[in-house]
Protein backbone atom coordinates (compact mmCIF):
# COMPACT_ATOMS: atom_id res chain seq x y z
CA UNK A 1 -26.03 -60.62 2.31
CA UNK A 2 -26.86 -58.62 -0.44
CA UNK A 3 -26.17 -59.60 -3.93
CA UNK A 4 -25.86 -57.22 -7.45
CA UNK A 5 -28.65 -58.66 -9.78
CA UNK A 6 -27.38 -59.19 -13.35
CA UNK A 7 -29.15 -56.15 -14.65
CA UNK A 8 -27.53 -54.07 -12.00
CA UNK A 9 -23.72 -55.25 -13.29
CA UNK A 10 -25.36 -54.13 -16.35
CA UNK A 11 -26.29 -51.41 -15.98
CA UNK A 12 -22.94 -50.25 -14.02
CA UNK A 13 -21.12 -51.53 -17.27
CA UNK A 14 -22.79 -49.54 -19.68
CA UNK A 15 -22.46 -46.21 -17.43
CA UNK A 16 -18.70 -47.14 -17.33
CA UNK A 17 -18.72 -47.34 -21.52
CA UNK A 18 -20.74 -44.34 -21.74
CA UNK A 19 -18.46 -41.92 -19.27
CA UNK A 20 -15.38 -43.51 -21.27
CA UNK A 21 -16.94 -42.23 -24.59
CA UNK A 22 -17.79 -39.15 -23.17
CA UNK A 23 -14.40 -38.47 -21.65
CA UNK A 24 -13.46 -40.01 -25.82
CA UNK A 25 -15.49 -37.48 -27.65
CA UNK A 26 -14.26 -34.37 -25.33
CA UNK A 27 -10.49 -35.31 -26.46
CA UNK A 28 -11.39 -35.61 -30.51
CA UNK A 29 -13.39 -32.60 -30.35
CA UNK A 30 -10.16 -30.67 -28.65
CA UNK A 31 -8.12 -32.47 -31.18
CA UNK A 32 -10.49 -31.55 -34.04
CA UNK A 33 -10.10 -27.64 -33.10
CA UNK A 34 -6.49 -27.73 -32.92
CA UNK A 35 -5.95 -29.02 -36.23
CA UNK A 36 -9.05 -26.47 -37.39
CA UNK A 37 -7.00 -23.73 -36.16
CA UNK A 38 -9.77 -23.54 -33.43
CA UNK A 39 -6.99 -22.49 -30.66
CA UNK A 40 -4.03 -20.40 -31.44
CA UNK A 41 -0.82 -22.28 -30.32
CA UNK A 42 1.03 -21.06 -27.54
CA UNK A 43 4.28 -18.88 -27.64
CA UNK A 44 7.30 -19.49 -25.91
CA UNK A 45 8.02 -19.79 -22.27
CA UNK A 46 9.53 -16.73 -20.73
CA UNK A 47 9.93 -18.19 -16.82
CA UNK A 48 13.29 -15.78 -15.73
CA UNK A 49 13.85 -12.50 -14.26
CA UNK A 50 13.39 -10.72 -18.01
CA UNK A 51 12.38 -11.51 -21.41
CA UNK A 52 14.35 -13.66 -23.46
CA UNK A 53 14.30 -13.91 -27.19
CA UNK A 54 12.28 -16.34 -28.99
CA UNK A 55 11.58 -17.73 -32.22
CA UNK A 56 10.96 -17.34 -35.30
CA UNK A 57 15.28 -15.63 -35.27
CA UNK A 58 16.53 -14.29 -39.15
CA UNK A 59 17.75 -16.50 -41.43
CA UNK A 60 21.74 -16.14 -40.81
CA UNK A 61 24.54 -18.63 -41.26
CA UNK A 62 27.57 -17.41 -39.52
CA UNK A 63 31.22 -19.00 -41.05
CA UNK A 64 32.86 -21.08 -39.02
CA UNK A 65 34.05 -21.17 -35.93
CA UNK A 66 31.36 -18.40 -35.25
CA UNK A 67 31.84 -14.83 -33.99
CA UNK A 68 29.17 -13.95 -31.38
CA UNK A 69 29.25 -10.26 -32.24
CA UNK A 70 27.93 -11.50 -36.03
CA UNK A 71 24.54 -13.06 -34.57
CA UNK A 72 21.20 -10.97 -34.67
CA UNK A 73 20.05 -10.81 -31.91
CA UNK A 74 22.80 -11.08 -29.88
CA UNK A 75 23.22 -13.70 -26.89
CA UNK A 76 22.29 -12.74 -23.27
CA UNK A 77 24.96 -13.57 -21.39
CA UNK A 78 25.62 -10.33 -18.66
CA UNK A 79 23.01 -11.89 -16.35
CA UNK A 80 22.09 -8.66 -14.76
CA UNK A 81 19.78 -10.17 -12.27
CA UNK A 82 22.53 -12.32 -10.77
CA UNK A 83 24.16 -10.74 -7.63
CA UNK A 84 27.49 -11.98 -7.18
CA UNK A 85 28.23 -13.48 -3.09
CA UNK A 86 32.34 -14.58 -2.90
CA UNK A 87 31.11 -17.89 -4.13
CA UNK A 88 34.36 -18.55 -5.62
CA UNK A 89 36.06 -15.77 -3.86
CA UNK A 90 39.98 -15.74 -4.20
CA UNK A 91 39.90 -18.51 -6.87
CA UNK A 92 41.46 -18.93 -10.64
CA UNK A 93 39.64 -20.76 -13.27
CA UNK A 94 40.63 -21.90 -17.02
CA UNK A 95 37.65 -21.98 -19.14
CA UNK A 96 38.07 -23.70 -22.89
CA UNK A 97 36.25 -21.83 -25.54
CA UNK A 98 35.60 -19.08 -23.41
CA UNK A 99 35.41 -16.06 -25.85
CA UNK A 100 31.61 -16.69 -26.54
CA UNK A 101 28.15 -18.35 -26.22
CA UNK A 102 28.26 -20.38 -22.73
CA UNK A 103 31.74 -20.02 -22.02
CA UNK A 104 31.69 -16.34 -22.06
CA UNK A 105 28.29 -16.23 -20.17
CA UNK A 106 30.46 -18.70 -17.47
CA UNK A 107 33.24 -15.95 -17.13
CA UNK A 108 31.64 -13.39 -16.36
CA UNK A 109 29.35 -15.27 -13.46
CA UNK A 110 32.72 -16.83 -12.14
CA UNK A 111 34.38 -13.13 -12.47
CA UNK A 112 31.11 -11.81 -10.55
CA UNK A 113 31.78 -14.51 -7.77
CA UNK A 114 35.53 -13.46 -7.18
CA UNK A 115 37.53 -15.89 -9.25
CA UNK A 116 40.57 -14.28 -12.09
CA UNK A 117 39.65 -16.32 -15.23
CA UNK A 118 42.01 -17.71 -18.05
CA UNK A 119 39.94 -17.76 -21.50
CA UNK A 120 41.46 -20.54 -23.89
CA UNK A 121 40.09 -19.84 -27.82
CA UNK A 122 40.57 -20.68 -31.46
CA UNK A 123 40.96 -17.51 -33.05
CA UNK A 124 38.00 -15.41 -32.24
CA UNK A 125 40.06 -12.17 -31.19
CA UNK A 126 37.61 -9.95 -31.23
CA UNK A 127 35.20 -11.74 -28.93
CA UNK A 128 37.73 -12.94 -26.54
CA UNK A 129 38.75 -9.15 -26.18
CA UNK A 130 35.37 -8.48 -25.30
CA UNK A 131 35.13 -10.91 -22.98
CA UNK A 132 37.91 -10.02 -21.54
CA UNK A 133 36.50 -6.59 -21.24
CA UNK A 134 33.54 -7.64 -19.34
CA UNK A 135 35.54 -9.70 -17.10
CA UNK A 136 37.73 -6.98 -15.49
CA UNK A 137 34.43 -4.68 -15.72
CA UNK A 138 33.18 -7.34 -12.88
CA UNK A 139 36.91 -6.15 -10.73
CA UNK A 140 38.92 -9.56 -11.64
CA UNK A 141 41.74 -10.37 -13.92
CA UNK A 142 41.54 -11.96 -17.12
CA UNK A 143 44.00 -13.90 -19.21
CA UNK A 144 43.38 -14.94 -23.15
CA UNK A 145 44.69 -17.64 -24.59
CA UNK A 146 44.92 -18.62 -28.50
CA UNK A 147 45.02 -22.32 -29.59
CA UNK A 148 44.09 -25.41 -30.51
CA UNK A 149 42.75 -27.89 -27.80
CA UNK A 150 43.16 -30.77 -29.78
CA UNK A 151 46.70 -30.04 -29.23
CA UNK A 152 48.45 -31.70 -25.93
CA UNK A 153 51.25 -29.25 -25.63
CA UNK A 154 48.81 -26.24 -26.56
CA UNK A 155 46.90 -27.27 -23.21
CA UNK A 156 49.94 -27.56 -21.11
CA UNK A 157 51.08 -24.11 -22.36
CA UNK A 158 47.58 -22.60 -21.08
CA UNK A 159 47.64 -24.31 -17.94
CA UNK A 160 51.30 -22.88 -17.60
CA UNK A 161 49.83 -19.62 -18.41
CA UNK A 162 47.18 -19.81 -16.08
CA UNK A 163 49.39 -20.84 -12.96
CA UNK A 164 52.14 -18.10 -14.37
CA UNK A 165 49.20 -15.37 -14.46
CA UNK A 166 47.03 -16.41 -10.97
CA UNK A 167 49.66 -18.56 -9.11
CA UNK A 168 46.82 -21.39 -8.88
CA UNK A 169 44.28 -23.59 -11.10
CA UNK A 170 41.02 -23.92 -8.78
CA UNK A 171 38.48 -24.46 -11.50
CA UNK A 172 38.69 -25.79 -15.18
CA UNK A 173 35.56 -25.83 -17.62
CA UNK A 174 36.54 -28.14 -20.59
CA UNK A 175 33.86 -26.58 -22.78
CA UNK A 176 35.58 -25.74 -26.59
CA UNK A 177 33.27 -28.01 -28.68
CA UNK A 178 33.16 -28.82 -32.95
CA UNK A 179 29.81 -30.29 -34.37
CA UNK A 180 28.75 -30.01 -38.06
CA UNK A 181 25.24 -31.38 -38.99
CA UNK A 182 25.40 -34.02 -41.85
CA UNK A 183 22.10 -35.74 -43.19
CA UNK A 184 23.74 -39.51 -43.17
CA UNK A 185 26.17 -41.19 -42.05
CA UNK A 186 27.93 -41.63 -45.43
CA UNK A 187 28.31 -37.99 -45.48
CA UNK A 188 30.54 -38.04 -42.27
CA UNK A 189 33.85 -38.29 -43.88
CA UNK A 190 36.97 -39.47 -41.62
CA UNK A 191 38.41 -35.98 -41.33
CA UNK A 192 35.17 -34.18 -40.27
CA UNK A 193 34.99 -37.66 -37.72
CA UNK A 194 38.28 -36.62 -36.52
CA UNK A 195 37.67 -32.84 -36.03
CA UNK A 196 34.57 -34.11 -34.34
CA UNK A 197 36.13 -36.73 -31.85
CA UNK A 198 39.21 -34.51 -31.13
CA UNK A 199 38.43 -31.27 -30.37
CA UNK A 200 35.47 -32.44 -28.17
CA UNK A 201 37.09 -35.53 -26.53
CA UNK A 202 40.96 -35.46 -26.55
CA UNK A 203 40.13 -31.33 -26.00
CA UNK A 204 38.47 -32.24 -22.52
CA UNK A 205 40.91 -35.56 -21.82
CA UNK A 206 44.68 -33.05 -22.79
CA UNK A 207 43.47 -30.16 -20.71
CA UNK A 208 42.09 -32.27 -17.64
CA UNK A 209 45.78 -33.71 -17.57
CA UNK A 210 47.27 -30.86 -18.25
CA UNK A 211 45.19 -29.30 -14.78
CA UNK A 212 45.14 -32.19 -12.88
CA UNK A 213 48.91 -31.83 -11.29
CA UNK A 214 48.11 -28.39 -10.23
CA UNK A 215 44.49 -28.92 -8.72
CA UNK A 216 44.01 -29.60 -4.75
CA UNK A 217 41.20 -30.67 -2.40
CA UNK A 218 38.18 -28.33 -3.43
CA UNK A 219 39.05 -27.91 -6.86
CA UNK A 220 36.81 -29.26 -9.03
CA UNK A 221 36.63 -29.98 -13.40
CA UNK A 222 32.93 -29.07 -15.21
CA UNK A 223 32.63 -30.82 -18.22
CA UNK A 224 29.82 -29.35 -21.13
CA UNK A 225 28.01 -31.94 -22.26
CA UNK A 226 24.67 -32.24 -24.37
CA UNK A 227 21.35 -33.43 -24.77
CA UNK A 228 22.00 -35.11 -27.91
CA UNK A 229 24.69 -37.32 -25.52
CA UNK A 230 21.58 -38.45 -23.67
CA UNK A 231 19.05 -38.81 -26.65
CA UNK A 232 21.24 -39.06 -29.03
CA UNK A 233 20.49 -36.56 -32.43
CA UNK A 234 20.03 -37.67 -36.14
CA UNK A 235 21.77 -35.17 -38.05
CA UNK A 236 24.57 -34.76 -34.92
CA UNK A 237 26.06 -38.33 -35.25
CA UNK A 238 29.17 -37.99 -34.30
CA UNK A 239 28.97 -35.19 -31.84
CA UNK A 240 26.78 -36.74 -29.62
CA UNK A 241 29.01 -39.66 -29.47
CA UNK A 242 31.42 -37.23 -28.29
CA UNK A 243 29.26 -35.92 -26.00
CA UNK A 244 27.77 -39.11 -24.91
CA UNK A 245 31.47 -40.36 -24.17
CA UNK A 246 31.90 -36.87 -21.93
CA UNK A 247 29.10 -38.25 -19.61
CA UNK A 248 30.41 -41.04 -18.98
CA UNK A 249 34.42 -39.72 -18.96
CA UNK A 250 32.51 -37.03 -16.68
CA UNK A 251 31.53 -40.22 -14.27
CA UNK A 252 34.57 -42.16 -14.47
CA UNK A 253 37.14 -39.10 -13.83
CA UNK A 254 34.99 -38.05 -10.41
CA UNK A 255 35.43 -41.72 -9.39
CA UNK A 256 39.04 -41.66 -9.97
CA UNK A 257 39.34 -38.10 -8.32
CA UNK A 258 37.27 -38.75 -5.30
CA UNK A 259 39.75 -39.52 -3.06
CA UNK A 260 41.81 -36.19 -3.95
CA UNK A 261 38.77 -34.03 -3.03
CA UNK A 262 38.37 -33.07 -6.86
CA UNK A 263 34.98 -32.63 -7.67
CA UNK A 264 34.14 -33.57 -11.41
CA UNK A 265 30.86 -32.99 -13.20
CA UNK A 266 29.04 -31.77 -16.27
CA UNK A 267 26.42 -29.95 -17.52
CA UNK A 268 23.98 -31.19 -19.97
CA UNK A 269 22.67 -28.34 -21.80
CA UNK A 270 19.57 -28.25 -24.33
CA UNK A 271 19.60 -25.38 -27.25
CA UNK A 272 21.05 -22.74 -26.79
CA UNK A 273 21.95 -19.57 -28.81
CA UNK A 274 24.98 -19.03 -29.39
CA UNK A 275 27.57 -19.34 -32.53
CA UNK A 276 27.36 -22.88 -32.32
CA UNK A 277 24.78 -23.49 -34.60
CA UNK A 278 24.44 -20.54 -36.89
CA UNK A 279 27.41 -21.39 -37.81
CA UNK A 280 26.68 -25.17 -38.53
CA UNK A 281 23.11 -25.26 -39.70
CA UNK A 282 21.17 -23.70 -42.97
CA UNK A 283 19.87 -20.27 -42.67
CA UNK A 284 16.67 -21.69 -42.56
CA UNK A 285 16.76 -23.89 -39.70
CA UNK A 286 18.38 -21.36 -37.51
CA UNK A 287 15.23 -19.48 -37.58
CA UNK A 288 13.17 -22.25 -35.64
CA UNK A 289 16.13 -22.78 -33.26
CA UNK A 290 14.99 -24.31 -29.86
CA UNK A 291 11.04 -23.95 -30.82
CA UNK A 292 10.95 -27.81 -30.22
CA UNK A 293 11.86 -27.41 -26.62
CA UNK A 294 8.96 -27.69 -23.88
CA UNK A 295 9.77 -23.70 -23.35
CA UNK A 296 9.22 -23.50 -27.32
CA UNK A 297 12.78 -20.86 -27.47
CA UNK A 298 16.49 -21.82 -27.15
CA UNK A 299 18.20 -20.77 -24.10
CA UNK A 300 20.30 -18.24 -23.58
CA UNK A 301 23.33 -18.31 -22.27
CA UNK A 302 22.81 -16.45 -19.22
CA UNK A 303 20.61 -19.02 -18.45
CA UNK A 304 22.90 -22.02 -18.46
CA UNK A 305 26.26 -20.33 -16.86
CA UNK A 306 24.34 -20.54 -12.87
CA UNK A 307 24.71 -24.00 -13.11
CA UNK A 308 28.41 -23.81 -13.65
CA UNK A 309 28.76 -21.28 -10.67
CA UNK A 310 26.45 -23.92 -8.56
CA UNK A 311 28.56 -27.06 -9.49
CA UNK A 312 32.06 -24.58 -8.87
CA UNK A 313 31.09 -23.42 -5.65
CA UNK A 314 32.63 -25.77 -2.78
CA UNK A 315 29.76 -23.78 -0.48
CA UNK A 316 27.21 -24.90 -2.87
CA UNK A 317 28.30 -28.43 -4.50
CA UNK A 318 30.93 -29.45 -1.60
CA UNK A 319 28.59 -33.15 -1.59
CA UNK A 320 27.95 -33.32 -5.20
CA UNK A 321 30.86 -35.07 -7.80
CA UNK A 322 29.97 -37.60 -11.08
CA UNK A 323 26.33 -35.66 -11.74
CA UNK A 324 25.67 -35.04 -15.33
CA UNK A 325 22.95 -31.78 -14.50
CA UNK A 326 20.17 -31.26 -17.29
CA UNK A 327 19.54 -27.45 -18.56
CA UNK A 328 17.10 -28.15 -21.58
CA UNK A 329 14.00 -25.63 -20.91
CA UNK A 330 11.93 -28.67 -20.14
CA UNK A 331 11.95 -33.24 -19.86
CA UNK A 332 12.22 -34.10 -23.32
CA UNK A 333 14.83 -33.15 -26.15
């Protein structure tokens, strides 16, 4: 039987070492013309039916709680693209901060797919009328509703407004939402905490009860969440605790419903451009928005409201309750 001869194993181990620093010296010189400007960095990711806008946006910093109409450029949200097919023909949905940004992009998809839609708001008038607008310009009816979600008998009003207006609650997308960036911790103070936790978790826990009563067998509850409640975000402390704590309420409430043939789940969106931040970050940081992402731009939210037609839809998701579905233009936050 043959035998290798010392110099042989060698040999063999010095061609290994030599490929290894060949494969070695290919990387640093790649790295070396990167950081020499040798390669001009890619742009952003455009992967949909049409062009979406990208980075670098203007410096703006809208005043809270963010009018949609007051952000340059505006949001995409009409989906042209997207044909409508009776996915959620004959049913009414209740949609929390539906006047703008995701909510608004959600209404008109679920309008497009048959269902009347109730639009629960702060006080952003002017956008909710225009949502409203685009709503019945899809054929279906539209109901707007001013108030505060943190408020228990606020949410039974709208769901009484709701059934009053549509004669049924199929669909409900907790969605209103607070978040303020802050540095540190110590800059959190126990009233921004409190804004924080109760708009975004006694907002989604008060209008799920509110619903609940009124929902049958096929209805189903779509939470928003975040990324930052699945990696967590320095500067957004406290809201992706709340968001964090809407996974897992998003888990625990389709256990609990499971039996009734209520669907529950959430949607776990990356950036995306809407009032939301303008209207909580520096002027300067809302220029970069979303460039971090693996599709280097935010999303827009046309691009995020399929997902709540797809987890609505009893044709679609009939099989699928307690998912927490990932939007983020890429794998990593």
């Amino acid at each position: 039987m043959a035998t290798n001869k010392p110099g042989d194993a060698d040999s063999k181990i010095k061609e290994v070492v030599a490929l290894q620093r060949k494969i070695q010296r290919e990387i640093d010189e790649a790295n070396a013309k990167k950081q020499t400007g040798g390669k001009k960095s890619e742009g952003a990711v455009q992967a949909g039916s049409r062009k979406q806008p990208e980075p670098p946006f203007s410096e703006q910093h809208l005043q809270k709680p963010g009018i949609e109409s007051e952000l340059n450029p505006r949001p995409q949200f009409m989906a042209p693209d997207y044909k409508g097919s009776d996915k959620l023909h004959g049913m009414a949905a209740l949609v929390t901060g539906g006047d703008s940004g995701i909510g608004r992009a959600v209404a008109v998809l679920y309008a497009r797919e048959g269902a009347d839609v109730a639009i629960a708001y702060l006080n952003e008038h002017g956008d909710a009328e225009e949502t409203k607008r685009c709503v019945e310009k899809e054929g279906r009816r539209c109901l707007l509703i001013s108030g505060d979600v943190r408020d228990a008998e606020f949410c039974k009003d709208a769901v009484r407004q709701t059934l009053d207006a549509f004669g049924k609650l199929d669909i409900l997308v907790n969605n209103a939402a607070f978040q303020e960036h802050a540095a540190t911790l110590e800059e959190i103070t126990e009233e921004h905490f409190d804004m924080t936790i109760r708009t975004n978790l006694y907002g989604y826990f008060h209008m799920a009860k509110a619903a609940l009563p009124h929902m049958q067998s096929g209805s189903s509850i779509i939470n928003t969440g975040s990324e930052t409640g699945i990696f967590g975000s320095k500067m957004l402390l406290d809201y992706s605790a709340t968001k964090g704590a809407i996974h897992a309420f998003t888990k625990s409430l389709a256990t609990n419903l499971v039996s009734r043939g209520i669907r529950v789940n959430a949607v776990a969106p990356g950036p995306v451009w809407t009032p939301l931040n303008p209207a909580d970050q520096p002027a300067e940081k809302v220029k970069e928005f979303g460039g971090s992402t693996d599709m280097k731009r935010p999303a827009q939210p046309e691009e995020v409201s399929p997902a709540y037609v797809f987890l609505a839809s009893p044709a679609c998701a009939g099989y699928i309750t307690g998912i927490v579905l990932p939007v983020m233009g890429g794998v990593t936050p």
